[in-house]
C-alpha atoms as a PDB file:
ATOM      1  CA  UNK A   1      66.756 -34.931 -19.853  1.00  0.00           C
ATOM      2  CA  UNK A   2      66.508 -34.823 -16.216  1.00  0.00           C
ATOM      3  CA  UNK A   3      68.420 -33.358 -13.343  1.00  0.00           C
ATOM      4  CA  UNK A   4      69.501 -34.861 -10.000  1.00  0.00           C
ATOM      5  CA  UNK A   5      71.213 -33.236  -7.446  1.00  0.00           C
ATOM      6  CA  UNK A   6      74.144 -34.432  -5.418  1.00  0.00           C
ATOM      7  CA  UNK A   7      71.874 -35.366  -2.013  1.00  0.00           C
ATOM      8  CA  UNK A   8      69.796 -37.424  -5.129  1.00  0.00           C
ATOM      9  CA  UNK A   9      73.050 -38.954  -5.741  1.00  0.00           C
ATOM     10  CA  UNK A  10      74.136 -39.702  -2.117  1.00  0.00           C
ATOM     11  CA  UNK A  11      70.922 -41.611  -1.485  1.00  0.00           C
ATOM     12  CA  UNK A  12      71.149 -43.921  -4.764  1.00  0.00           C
ATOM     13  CA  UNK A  13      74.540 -44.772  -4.388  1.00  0.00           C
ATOM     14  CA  UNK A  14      75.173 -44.982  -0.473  1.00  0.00           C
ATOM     15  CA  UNK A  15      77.976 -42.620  -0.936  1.00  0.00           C
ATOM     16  CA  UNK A  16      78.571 -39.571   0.373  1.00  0.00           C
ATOM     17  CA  UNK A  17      78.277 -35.788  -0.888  1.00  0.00           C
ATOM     18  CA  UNK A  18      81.394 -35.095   1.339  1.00  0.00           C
ATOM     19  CA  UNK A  19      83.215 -37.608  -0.435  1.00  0.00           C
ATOM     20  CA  UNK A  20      82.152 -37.103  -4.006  1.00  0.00           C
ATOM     21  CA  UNK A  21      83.287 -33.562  -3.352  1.00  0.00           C
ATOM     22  CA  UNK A  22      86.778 -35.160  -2.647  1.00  0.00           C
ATOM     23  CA  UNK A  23      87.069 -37.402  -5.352  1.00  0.00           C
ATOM     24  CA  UNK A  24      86.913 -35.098  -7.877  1.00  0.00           C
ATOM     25  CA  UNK A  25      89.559 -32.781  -6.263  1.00  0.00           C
ATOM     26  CA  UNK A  26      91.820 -35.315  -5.652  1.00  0.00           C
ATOM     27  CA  UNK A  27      91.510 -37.678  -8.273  1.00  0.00           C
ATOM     28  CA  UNK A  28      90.448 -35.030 -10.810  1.00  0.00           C
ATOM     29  CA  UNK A  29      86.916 -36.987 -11.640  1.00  0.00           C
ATOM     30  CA  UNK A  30      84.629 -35.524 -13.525  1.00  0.00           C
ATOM     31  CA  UNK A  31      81.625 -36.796 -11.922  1.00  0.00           C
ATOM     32  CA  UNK A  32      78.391 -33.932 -12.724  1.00  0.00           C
ATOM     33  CA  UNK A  33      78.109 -30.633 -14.787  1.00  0.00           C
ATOM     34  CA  UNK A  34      78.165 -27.665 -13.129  1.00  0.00           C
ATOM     35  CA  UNK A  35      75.443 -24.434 -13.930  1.00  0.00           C
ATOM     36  CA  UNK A  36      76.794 -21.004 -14.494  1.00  0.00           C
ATOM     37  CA  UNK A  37      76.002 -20.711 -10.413  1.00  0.00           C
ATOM     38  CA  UNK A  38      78.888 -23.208  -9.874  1.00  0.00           C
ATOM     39  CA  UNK A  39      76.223 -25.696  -8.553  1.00  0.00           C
ATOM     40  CA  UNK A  40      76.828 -29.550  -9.547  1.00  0.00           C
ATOM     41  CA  UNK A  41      74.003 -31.191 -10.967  1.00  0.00           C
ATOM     42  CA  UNK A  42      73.582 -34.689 -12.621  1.00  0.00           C
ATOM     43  CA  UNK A  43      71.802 -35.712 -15.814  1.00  0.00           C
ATOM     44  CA  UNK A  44      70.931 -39.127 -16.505  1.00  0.00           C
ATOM     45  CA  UNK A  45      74.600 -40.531 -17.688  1.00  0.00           C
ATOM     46  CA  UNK A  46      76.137 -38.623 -15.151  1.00  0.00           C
ATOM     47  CA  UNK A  47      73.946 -41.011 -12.997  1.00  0.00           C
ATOM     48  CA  UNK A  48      74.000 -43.900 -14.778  1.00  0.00           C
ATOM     49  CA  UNK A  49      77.620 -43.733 -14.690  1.00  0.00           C
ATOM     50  CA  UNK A  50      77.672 -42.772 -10.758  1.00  0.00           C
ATOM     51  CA  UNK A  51      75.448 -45.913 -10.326  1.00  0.00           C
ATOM     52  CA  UNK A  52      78.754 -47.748 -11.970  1.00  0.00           C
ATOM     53  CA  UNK A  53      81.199 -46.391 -10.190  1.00  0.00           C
ATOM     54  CA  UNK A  54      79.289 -47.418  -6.816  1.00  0.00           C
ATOM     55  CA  UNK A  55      78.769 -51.115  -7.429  1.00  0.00           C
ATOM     56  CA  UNK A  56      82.711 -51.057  -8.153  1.00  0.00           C
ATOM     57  CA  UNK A  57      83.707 -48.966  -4.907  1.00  0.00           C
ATOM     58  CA  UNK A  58      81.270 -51.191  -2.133  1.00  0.00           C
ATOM     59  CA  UNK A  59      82.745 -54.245  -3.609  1.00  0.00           C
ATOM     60  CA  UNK A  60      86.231 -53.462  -2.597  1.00  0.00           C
ATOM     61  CA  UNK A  61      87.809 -51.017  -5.705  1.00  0.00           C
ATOM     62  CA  UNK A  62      89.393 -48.206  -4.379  1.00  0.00           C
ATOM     63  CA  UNK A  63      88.781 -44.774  -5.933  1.00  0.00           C
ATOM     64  CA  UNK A  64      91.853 -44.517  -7.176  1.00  0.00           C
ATOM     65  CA  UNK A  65      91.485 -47.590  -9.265  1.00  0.00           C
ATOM     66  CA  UNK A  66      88.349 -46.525 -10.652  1.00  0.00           C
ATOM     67  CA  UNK A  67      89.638 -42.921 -11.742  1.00  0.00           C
ATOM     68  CA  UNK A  68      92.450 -44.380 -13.894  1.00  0.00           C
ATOM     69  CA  UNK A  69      89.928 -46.669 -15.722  1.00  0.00           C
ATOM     70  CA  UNK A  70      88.013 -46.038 -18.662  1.00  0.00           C
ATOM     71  CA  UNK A  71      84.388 -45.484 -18.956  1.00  0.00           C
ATOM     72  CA  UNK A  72      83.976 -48.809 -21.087  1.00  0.00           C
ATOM     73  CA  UNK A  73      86.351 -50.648 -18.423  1.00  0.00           C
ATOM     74  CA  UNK A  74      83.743 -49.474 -15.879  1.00  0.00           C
ATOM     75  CA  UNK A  75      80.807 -50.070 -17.313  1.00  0.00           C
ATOM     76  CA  UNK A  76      81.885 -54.336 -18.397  1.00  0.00           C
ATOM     77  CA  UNK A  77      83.440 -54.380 -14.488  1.00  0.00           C
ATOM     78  CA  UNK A  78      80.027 -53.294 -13.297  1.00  0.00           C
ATOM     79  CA  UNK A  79      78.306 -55.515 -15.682  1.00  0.00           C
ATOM     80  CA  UNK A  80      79.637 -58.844 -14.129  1.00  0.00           C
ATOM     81  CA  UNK A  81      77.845 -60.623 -10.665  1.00  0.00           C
ATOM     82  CA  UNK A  82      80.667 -59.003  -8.297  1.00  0.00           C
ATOM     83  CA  UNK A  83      80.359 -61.397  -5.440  1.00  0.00           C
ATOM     84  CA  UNK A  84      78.531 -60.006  -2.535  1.00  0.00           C
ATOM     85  CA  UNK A  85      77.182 -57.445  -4.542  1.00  0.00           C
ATOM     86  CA  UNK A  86      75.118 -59.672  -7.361  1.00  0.00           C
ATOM     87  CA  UNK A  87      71.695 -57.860  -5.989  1.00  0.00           C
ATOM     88  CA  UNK A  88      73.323 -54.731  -6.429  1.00  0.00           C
ATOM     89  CA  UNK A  89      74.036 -55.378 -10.040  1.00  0.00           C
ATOM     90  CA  UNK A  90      70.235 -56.519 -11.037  1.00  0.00           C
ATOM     91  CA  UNK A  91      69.099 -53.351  -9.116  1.00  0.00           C
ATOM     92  CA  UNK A  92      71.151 -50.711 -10.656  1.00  0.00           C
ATOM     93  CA  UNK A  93      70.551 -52.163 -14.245  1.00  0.00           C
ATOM     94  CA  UNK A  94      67.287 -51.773 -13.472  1.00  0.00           C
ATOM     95  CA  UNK A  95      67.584 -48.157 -12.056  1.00  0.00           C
ATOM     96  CA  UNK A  96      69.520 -47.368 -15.795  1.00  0.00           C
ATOM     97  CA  UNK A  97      66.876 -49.168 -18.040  1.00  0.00           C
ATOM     98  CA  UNK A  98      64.215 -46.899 -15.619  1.00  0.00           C
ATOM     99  CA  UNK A  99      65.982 -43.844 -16.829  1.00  0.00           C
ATOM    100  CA  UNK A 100      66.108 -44.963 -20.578  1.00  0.00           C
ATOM    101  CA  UNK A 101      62.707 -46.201 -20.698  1.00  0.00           C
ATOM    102  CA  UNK A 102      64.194 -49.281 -22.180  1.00  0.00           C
ATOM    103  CA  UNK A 103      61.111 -51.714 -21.520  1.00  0.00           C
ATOM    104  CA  UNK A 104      62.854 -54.462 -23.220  1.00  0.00           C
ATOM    105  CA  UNK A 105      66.003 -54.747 -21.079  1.00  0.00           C
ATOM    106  CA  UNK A 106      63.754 -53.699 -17.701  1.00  0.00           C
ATOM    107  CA  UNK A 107      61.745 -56.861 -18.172  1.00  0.00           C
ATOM    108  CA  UNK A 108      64.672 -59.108 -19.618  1.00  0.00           C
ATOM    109  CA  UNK A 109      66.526 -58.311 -16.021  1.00  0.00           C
ATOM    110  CA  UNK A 110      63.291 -58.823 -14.403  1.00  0.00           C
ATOM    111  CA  UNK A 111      62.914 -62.150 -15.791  1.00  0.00           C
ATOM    112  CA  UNK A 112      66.445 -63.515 -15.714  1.00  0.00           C
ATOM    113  CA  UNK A 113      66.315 -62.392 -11.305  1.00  0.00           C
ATOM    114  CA  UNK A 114      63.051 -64.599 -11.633  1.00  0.00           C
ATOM    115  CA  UNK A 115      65.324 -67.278 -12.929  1.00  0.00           C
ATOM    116  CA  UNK A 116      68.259 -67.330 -11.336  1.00  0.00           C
ATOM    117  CA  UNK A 117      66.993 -66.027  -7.720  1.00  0.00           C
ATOM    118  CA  UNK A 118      63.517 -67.414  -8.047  1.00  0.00           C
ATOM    119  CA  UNK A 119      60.608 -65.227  -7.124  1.00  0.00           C
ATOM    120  CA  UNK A 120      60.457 -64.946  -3.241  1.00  0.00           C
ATOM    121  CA  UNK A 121      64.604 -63.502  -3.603  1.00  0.00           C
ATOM    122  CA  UNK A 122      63.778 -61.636  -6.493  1.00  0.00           C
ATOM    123  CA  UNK A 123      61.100 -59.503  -4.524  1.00  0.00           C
ATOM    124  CA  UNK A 124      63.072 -59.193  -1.450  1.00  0.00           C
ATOM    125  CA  UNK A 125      66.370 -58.863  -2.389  1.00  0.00           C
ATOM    126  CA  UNK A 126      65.730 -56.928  -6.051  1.00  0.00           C
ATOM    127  CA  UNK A 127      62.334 -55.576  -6.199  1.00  0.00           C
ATOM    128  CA  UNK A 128      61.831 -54.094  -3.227  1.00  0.00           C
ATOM    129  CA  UNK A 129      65.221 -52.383  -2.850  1.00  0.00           C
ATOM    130  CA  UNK A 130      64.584 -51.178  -6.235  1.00  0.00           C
ATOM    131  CA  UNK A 131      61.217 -49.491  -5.181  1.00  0.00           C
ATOM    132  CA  UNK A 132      63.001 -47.804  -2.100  1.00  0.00           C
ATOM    133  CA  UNK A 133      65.356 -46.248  -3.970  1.00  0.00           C
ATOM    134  CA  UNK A 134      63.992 -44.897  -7.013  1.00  0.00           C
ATOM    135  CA  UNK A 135      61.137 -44.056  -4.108  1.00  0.00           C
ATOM    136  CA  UNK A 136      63.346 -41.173  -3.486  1.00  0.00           C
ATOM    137  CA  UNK A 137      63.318 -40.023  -6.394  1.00  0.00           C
ATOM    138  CA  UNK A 138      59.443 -39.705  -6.716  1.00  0.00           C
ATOM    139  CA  UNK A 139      59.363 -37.999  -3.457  1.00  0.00           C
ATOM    140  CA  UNK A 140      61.732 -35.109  -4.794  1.00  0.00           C
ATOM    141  CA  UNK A 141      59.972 -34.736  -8.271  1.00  0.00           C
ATOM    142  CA  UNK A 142      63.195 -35.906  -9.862  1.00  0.00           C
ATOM    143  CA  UNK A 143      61.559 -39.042 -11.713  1.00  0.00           C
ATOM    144  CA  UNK A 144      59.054 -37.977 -14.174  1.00  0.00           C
ATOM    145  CA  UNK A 145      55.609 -39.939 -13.483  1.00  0.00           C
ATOM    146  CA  UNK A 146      55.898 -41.511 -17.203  1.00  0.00           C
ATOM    147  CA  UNK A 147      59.071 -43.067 -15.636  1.00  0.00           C
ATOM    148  CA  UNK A 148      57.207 -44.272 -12.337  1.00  0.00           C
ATOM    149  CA  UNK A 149      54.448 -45.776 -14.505  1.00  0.00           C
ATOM    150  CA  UNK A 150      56.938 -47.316 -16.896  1.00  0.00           C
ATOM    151  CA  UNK A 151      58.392 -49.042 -14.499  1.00  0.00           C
ATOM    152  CA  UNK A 152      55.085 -49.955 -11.898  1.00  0.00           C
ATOM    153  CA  UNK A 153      53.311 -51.483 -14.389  1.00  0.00           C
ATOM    154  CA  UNK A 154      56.045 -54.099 -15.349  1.00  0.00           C
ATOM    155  CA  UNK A 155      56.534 -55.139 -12.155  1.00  0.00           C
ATOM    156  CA  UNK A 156      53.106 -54.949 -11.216  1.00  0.00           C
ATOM    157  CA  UNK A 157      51.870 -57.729 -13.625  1.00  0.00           C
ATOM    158  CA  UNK A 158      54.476 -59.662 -12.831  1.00  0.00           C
ATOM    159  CA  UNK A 159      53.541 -59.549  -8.623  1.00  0.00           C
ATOM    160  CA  UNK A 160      49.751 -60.148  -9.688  1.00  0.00           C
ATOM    161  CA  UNK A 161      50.789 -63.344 -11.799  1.00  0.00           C
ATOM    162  CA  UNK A 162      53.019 -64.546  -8.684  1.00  0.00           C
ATOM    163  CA  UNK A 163      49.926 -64.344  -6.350  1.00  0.00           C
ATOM    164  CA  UNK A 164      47.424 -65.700  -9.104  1.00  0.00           C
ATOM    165  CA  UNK A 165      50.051 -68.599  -8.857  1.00  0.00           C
ATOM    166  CA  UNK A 166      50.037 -69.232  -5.234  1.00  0.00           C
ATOM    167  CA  UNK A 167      47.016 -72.075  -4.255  1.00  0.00           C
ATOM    168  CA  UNK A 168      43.342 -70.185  -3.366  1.00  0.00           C
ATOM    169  CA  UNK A 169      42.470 -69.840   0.297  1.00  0.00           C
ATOM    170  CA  UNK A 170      39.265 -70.700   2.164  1.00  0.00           C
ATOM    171  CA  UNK A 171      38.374 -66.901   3.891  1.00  0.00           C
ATOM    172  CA  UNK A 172      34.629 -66.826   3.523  1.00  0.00           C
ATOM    173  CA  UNK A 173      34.430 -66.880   7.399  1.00  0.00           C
ATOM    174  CA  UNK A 174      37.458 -65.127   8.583  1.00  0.00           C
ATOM    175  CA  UNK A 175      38.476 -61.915   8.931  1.00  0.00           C
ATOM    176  CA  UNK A 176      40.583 -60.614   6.979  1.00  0.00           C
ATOM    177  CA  UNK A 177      43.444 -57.558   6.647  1.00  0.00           C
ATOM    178  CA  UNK A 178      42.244 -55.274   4.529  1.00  0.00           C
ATOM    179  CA  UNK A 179      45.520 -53.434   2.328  1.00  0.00           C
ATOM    180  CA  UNK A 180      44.912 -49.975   0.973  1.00  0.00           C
ATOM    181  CA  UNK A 181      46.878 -46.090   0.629  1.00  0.00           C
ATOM    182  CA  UNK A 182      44.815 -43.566   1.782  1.00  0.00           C
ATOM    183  CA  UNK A 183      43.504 -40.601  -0.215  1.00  0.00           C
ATOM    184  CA  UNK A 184      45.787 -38.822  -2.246  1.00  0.00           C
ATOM    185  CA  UNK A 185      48.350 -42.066  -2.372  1.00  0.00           C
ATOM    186  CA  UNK A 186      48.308 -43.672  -5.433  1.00  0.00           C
ATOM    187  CA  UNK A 187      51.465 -45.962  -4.826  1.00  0.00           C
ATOM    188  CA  UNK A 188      50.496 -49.892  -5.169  1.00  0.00           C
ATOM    189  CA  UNK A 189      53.104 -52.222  -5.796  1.00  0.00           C
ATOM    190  CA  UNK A 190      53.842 -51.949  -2.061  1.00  0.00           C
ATOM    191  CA  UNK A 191      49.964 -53.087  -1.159  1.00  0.00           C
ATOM    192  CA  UNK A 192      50.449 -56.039  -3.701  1.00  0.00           C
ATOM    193  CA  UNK A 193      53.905 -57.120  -2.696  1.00  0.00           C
ATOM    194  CA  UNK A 194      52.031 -57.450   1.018  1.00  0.00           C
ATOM    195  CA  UNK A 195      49.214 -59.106  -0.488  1.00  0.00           C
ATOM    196  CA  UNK A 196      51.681 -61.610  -2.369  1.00  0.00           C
ATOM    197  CA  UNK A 197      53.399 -62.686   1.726  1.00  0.00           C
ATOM    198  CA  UNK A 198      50.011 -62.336   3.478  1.00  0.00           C
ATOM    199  CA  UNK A 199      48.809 -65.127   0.465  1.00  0.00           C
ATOM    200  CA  UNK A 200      51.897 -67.316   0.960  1.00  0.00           C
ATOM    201  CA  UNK A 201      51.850 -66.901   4.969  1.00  0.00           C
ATOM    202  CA  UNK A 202      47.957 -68.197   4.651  1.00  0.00           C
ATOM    203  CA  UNK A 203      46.532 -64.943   5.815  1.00  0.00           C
ATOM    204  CA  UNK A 204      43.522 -63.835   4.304  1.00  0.00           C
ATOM    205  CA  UNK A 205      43.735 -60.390   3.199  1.00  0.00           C
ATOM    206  CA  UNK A 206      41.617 -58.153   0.708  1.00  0.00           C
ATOM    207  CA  UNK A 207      43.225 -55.685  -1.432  1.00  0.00           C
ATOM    208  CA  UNK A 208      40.827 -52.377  -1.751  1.00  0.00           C
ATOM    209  CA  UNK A 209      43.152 -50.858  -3.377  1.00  0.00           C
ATOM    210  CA  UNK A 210      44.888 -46.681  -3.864  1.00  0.00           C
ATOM    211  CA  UNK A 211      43.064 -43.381  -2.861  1.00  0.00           C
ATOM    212  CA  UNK A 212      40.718 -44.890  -0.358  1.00  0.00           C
ATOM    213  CA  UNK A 213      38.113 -42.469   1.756  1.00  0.00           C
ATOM    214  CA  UNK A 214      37.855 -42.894   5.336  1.00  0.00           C
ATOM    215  CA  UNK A 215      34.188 -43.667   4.774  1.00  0.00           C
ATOM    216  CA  UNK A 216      34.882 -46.664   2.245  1.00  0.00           C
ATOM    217  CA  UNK A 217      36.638 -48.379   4.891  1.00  0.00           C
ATOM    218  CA  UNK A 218      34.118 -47.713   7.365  1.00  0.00           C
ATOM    219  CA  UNK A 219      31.268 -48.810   5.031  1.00  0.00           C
ATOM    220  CA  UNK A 220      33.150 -52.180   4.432  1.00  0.00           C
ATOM    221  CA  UNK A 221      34.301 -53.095   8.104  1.00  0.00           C
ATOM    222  CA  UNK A 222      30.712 -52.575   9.073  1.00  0.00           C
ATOM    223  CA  UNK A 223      29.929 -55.228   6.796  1.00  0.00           C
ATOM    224  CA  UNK A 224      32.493 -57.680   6.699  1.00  0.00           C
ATOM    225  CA  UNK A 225      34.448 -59.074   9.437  1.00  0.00           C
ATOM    226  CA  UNK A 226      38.007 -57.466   9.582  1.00  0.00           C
ATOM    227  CA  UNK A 227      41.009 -57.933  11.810  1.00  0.00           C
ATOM    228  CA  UNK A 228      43.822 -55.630  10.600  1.00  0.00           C
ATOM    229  CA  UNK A 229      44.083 -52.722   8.452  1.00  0.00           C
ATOM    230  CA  UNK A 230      47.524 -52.562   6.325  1.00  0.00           C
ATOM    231  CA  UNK A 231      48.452 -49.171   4.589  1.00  0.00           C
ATOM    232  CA  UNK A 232      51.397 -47.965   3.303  1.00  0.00           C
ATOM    233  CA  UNK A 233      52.573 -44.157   2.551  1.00  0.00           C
ATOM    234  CA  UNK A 234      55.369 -43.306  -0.198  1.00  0.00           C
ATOM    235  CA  UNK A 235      53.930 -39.270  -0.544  1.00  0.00           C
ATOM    236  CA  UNK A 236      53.018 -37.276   1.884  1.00  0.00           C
ATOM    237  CA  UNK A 237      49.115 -36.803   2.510  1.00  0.00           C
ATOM    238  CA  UNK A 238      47.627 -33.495   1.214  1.00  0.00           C
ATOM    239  CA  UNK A 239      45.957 -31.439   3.478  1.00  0.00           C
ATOM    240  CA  UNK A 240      47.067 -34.243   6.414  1.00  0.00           C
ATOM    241  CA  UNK A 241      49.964 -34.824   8.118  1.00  0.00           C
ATOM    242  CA  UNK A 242      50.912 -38.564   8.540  1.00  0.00           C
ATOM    243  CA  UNK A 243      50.591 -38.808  12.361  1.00  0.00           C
ATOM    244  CA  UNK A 244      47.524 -36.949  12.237  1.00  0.00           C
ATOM    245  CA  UNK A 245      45.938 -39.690   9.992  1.00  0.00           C
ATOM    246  CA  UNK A 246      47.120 -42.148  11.924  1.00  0.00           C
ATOM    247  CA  UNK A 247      45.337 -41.048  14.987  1.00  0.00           C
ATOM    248  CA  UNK A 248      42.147 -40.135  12.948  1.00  0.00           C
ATOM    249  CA  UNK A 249      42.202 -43.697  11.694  1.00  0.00           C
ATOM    250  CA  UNK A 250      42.970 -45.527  15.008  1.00  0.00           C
ATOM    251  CA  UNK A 251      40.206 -43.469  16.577  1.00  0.00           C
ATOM    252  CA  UNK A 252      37.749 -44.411  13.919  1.00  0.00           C
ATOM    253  CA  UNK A 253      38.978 -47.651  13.942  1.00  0.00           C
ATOM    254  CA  UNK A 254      39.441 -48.900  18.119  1.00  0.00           C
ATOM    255  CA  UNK A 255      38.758 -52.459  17.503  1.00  0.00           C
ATOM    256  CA  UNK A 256      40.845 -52.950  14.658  1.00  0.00           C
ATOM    257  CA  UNK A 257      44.822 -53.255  14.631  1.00  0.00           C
ATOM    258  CA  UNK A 258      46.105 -51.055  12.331  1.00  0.00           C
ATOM    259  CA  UNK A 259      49.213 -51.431  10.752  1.00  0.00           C
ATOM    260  CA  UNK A 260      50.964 -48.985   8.711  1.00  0.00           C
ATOM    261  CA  UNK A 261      54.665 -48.864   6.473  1.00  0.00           C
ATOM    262  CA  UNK A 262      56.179 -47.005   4.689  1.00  0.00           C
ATOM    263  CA  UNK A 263      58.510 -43.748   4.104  1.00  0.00           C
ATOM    264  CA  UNK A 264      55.517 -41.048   4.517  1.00  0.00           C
ATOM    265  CA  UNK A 265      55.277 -42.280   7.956  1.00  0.00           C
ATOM    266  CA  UNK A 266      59.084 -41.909   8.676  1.00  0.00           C
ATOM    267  CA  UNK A 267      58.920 -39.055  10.918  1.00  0.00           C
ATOM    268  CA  UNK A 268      55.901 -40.485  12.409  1.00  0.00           C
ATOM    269  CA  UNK A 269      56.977 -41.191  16.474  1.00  0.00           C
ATOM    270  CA  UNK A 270      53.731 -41.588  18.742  1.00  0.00           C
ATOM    271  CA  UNK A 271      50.464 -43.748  17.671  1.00  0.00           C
ATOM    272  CA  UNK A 272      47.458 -44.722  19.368  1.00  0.00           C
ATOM    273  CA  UNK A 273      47.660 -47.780  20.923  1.00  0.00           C
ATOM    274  CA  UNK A 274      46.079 -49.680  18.347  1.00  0.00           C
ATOM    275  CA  UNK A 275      48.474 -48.478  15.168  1.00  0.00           C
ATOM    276  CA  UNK A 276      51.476 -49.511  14.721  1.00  0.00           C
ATOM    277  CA  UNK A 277      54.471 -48.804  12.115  1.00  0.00           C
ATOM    278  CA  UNK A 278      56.483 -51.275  10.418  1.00  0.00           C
ATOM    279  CA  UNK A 279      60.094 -49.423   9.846  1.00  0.00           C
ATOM    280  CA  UNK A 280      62.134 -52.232   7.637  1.00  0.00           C
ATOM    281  CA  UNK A 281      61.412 -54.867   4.957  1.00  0.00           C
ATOM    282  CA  UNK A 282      62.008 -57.458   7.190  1.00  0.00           C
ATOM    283  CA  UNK A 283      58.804 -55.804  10.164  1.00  0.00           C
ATOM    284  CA  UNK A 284      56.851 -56.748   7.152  1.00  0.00           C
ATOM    285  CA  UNK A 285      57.564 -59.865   6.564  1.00  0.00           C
ATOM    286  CA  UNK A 286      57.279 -60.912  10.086  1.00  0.00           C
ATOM    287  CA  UNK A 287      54.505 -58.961  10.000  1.00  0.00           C
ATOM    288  CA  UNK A 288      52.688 -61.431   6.846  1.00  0.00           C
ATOM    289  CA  UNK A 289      53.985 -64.613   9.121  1.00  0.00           C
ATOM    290  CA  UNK A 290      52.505 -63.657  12.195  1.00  0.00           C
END
């Protein structure tokens, strides 16, 4: 059983600590457990059941609804497509069956967004949310890397079919955008779901792949012709600091643009001219249309 804390909370749930804090003084909930220290902490009901409680509050339940109804109430109410908030129902189910390692209800939500939202919406508007947030949760040790694989490796095979699917493209002549992480990152749904919009956008693109060296990208642009390079940073670099890569790779690299996404670069402010930083889901996907 793992342990979340309440900031671990606040960023899964888009509600805040200052608020949780309230709720359960004023409406009595009993939201977390508590340590002998006093301090709150969550296991994985207590988030499951925070997840809940959410979906039911952004879609227009007050609190004070919610704390009069029973757990089972909660849980078929946060079951159902609430309106505006249908994406946030596929993503927390799959958040819970992440937790659970429940590989059998992870993939039948997987497949029934494919259905009903097609693939392109189910990316966008499931996938990649999805990613983000339990993304969090990597970065503060507080999803245990047989959970990250669990769920990667699902959705992985699912993004390789999709761009297996989409028609072959004539690059033997053009340059392409070459998608890796850099050394140390071994994060690559992120490189695929770019490789997926680069393929539908008509952009030829090679995928190298995680933990790339400096000098394997140097050894391959010297070779083949190459207009961008595309990486994208979930942990922070070892030994490096983000922006200090960045200007090690744009000075290695003058002739190339270099592109670069992701939350490891989120502090990042200044960049050589040539490097630049895509902050949102939707930079990138201008980004692949360009």
């Amino acid at each position: 059983m793992h342990h979340f804390n309440i900031r671990d909370i606040e960023n899964l749930t888009g509600i805040k600590a200052h608020s949780l804090r309230i709720w359960e003084q004023r409406f009595g909930l009993q939201l977390c457990k508590r340590k002998e220290s006093k301090h709150r902490y969550y296991d994985n009901e207590d988030l499951k059941h925070m997840l809940r409680i959410s979906l039911l509050y952004h879609n227009g339940y007050k609190i004070s609804q919610i704390a009069n109804m029973r757990e089972e109430e909660i849980m078929q109410l946060a079951s159902r497509k609430l309106g505006k908030d249908e994406n946030e129902v596929y993503i927390n189910h799959l958040l819970e069956a992440s937790f659970d390692f429940d590989q059998i209800r992870f993939e039948r939500i997987v497949q029934s967004t494919l259905l009903s939202l097609g693939l392109e919406r189910t990316i966008f508007k499931i996938i990649y949310p999805y990613l983000t947030r339990i993304g969090v949760l990597w970065l503060t040790n507080h999803v245990l890397p047989a959970q990250e694989h669990f769920c990667s490796c699902i959705i992985r095979h699912k993004v390789i079919a999709a761009i297996d699917h989409l028609p072959a493209l004539n690059t033997a002549d053009k340059k392409k955008i070459v998608l890796f992480s850099p050394e140390e990152e071994y994060h690559e749904l992120p490189l695929l779901l770019m490789q997926y919009m680069l393929k539908k956008n008509h952009r030829p693109s090679l995928l190298m792949g995680t933990n790339v060296s400096m000098e394997t990208l140097r050894d391959y642009c010297n070779y083949k012709p190459v207009s961008h390079l595309y990486l994208h940073l979930i942990t922070n670099l070892t030994n490096k600091e983000p922006g200090k890569y960045l200007d090690t790779l744009g000075k290695t690299f003058p002739s190339l643009k270099i592109i670069a996404s992701g939350p490891g670069f989120g502090e990042v402010e200044k960049t050589p001219s040539n490097v630049s930083i895509l902050r949102s889901l939707e930079e990138c996907i201008q980004f692949s249309r360009e």
